[in-house]
C-alpha atoms as a PDB file:
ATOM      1  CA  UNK A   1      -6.059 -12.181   6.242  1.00  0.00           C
ATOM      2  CA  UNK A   2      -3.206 -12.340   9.161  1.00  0.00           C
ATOM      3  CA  UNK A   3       0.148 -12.946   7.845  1.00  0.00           C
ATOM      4  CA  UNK A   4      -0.940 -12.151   4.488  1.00  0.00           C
ATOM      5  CA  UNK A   5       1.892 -10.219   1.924  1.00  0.00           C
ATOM      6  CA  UNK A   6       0.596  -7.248  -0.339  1.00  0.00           C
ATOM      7  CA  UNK A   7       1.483  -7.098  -4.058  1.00  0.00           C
ATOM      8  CA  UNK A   8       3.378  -3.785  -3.482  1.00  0.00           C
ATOM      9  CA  UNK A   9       5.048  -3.066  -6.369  1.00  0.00           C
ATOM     10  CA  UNK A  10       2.985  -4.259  -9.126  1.00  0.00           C
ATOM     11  CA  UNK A  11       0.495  -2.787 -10.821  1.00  0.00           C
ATOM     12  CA  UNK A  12      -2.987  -3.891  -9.362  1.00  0.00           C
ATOM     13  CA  UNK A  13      -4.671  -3.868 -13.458  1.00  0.00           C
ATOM     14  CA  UNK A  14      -2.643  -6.702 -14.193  1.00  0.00           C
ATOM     15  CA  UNK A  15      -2.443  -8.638 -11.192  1.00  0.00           C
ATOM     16  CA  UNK A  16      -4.650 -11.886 -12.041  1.00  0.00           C
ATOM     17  CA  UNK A  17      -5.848  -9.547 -14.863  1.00  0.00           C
ATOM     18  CA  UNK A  18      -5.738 -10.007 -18.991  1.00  0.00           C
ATOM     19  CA  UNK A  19      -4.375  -6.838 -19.991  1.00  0.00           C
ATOM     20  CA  UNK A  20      -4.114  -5.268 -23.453  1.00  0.00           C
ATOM     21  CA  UNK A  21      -0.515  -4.124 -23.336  1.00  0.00           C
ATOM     22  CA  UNK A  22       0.041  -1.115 -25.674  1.00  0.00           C
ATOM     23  CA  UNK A  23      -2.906   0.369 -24.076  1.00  0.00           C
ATOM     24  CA  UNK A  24      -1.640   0.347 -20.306  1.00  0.00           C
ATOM     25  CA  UNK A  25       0.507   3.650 -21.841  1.00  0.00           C
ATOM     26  CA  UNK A  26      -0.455   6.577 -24.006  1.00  0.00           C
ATOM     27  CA  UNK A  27       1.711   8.317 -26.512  1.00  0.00           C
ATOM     28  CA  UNK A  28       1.879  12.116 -25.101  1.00  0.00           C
ATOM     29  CA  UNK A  29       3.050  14.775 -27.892  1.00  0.00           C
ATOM     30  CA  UNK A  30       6.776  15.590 -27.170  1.00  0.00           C
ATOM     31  CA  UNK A  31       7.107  13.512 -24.136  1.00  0.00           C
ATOM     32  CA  UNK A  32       8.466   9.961 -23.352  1.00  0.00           C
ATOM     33  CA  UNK A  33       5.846   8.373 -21.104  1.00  0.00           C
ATOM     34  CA  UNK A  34       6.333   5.374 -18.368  1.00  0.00           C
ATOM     35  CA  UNK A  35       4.297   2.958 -16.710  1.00  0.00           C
ATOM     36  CA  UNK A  36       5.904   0.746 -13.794  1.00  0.00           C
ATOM     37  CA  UNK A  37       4.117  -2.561 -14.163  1.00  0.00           C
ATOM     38  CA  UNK A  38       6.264  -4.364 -12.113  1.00  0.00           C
ATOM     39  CA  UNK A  39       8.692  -3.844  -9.227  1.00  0.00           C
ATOM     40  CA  UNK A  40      10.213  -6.066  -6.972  1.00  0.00           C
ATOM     41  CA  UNK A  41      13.843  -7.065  -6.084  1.00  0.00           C
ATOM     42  CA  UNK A  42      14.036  -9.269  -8.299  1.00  0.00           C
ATOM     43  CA  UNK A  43      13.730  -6.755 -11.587  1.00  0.00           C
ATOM     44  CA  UNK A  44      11.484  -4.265 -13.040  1.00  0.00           C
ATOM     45  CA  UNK A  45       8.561  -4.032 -15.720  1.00  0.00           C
ATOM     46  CA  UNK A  46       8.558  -0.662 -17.491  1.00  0.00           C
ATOM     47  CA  UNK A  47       6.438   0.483 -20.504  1.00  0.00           C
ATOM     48  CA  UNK A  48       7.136   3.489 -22.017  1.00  0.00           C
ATOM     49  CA  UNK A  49       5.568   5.412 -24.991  1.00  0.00           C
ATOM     50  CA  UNK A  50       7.944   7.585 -26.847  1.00  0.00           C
ATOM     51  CA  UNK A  51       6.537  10.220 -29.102  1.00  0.00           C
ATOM     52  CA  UNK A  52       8.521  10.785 -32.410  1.00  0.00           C
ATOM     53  CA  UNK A  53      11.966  12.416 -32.116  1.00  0.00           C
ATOM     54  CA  UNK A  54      11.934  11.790 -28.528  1.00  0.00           C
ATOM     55  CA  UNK A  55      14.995  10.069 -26.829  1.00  0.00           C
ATOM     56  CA  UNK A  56      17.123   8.779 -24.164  1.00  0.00           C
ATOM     57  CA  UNK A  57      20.293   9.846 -23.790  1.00  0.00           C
ATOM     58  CA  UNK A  58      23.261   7.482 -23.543  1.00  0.00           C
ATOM     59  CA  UNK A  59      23.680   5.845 -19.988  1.00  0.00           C
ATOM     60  CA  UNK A  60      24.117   2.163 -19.068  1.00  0.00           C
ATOM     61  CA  UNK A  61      22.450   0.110 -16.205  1.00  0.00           C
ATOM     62  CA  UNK A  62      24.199  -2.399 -14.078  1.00  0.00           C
ATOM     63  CA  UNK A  63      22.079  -5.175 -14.814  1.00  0.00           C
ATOM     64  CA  UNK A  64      20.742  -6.705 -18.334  1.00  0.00           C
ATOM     65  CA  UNK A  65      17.898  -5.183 -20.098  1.00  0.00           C
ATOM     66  CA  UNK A  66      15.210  -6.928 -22.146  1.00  0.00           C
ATOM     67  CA  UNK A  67      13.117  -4.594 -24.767  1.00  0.00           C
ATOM     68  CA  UNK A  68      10.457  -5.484 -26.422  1.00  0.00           C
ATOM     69  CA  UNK A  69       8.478  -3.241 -28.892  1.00  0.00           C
ATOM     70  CA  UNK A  70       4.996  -3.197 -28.979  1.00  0.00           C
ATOM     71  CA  UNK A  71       4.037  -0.831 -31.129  1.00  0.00           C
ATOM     72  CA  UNK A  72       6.411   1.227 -33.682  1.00  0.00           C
ATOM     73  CA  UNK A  73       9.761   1.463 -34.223  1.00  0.00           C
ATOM     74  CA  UNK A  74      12.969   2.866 -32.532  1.00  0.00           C
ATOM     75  CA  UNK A  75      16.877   2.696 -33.114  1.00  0.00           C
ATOM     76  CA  UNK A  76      18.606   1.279 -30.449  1.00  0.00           C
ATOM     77  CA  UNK A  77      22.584   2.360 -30.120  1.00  0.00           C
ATOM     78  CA  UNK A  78      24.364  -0.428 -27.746  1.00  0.00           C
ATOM     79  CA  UNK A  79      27.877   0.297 -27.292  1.00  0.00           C
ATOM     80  CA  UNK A  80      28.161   2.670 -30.727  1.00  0.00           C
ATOM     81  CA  UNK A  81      26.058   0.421 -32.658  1.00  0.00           C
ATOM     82  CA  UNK A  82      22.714   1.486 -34.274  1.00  0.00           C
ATOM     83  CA  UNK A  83      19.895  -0.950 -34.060  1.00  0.00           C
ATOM     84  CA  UNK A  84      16.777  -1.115 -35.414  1.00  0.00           C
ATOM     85  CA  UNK A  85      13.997  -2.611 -33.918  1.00  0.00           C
ATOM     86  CA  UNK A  86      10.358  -2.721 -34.431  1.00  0.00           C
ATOM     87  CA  UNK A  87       6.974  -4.018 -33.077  1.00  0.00           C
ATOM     88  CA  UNK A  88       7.422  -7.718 -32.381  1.00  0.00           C
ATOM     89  CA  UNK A  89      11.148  -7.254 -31.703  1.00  0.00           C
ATOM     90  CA  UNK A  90      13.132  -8.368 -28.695  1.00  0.00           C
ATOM     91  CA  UNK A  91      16.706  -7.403 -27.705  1.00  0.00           C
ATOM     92  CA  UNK A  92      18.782  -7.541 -25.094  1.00  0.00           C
ATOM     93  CA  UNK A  93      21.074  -4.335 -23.940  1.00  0.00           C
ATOM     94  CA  UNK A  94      23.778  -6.066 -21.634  1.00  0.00           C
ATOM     95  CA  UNK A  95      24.865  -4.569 -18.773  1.00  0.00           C
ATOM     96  CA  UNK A  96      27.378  -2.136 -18.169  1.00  0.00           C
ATOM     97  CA  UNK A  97      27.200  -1.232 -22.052  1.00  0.00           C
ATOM     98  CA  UNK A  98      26.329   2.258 -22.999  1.00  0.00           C
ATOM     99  CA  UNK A  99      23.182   2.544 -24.908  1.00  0.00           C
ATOM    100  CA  UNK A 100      20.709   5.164 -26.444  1.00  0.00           C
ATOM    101  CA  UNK A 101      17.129   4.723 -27.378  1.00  0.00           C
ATOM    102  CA  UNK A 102      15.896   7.123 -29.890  1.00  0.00           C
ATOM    103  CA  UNK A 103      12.106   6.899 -31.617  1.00  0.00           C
ATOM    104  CA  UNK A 104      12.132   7.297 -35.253  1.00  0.00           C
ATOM    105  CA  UNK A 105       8.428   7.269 -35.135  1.00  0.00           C
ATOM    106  CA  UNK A 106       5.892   6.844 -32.340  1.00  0.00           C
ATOM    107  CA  UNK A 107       6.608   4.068 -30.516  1.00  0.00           C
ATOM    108  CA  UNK A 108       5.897   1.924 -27.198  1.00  0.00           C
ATOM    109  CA  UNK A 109       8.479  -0.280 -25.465  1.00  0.00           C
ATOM    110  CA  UNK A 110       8.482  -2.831 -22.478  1.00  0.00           C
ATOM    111  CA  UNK A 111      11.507  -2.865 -20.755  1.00  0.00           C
ATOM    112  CA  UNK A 112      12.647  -5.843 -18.587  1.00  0.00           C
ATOM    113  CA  UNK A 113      15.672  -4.926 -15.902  1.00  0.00           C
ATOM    114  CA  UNK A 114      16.521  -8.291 -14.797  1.00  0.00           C
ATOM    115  CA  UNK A 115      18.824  -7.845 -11.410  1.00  0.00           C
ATOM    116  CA  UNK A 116      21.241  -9.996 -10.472  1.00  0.00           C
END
C-alpha cells in the first residue's frame, strides 16, 4: 500500500505473532548470544543467552535498563553491588551507573534500553 511505513527494526516472528520467548535465543557453549527483537528510537529489545562463566564487562549506558530473566540465573553488579537475580526476576540498572553481568549458570536475559 502507498504511504504505508515498514516495521524496520523489529523482528518480523513477533510482529502480530505469539512467541515462546526463551526459545527466540539459543545458549551457544562459551559464547554470550543476542537477539534484537526490537529497535526503534524509542528503545531497544535485546535477548541474550549467556553460557556459564560467560560475562560482560563493566560499562554503563546512558539511558535506564530493564532485565528480565527468563531462564537461569546471573549476578548482576550495579555500581559495586552484587545482585542476584533469577528466572522471573526484573531489575532495573539506572543509567549512567556502572554495571557487570556475569552468568553463574546458563542463563537467558531480555534487556529493555528505554531512551529518553
Amino acid at each position: 500500500m502507498a504511504g504505508e511505513k515498514k516495521n524496520t527494526g523489529v523482528s518480523q516472528s513477533c510482529l502480530g505473532n505469539a512467541q515462546n520467548l526463551a526459545g527466540l535465543v539459543n545458549y551457544s557453549n562459551g559464547s554470550i548470544v543476542s537477539r534484537t527483537i526490537h529497535d526503534k528510537s524509542a528503545g531497544t529489545i535485546t535477548l541474550f543467552s549467556f553460557d556459564k562463566g560467560q560475562r560482560l564487562s563493566e560499562h554503563q549506558a546512558p539511558f535506564d535498563a530493564v532485565v528480565q530473566i527468563v531462564d537461569g540465573s546471573a549476578c548482576l553488579t550495579i555500581s559495586g553491588k552484587d545482585v542476584s537475580v533469577s528466572a522471573g526476576q526484573i531489575i532495573i540498572m539506572p543509567a549512567n551507573v556502572p554495571h557487570v553481568v556475569a552468568a553463574k549458570e546458563k542463563f537467558k536475559m531480555l534487556l529493555t534500553m528505554i531512551r529518553s
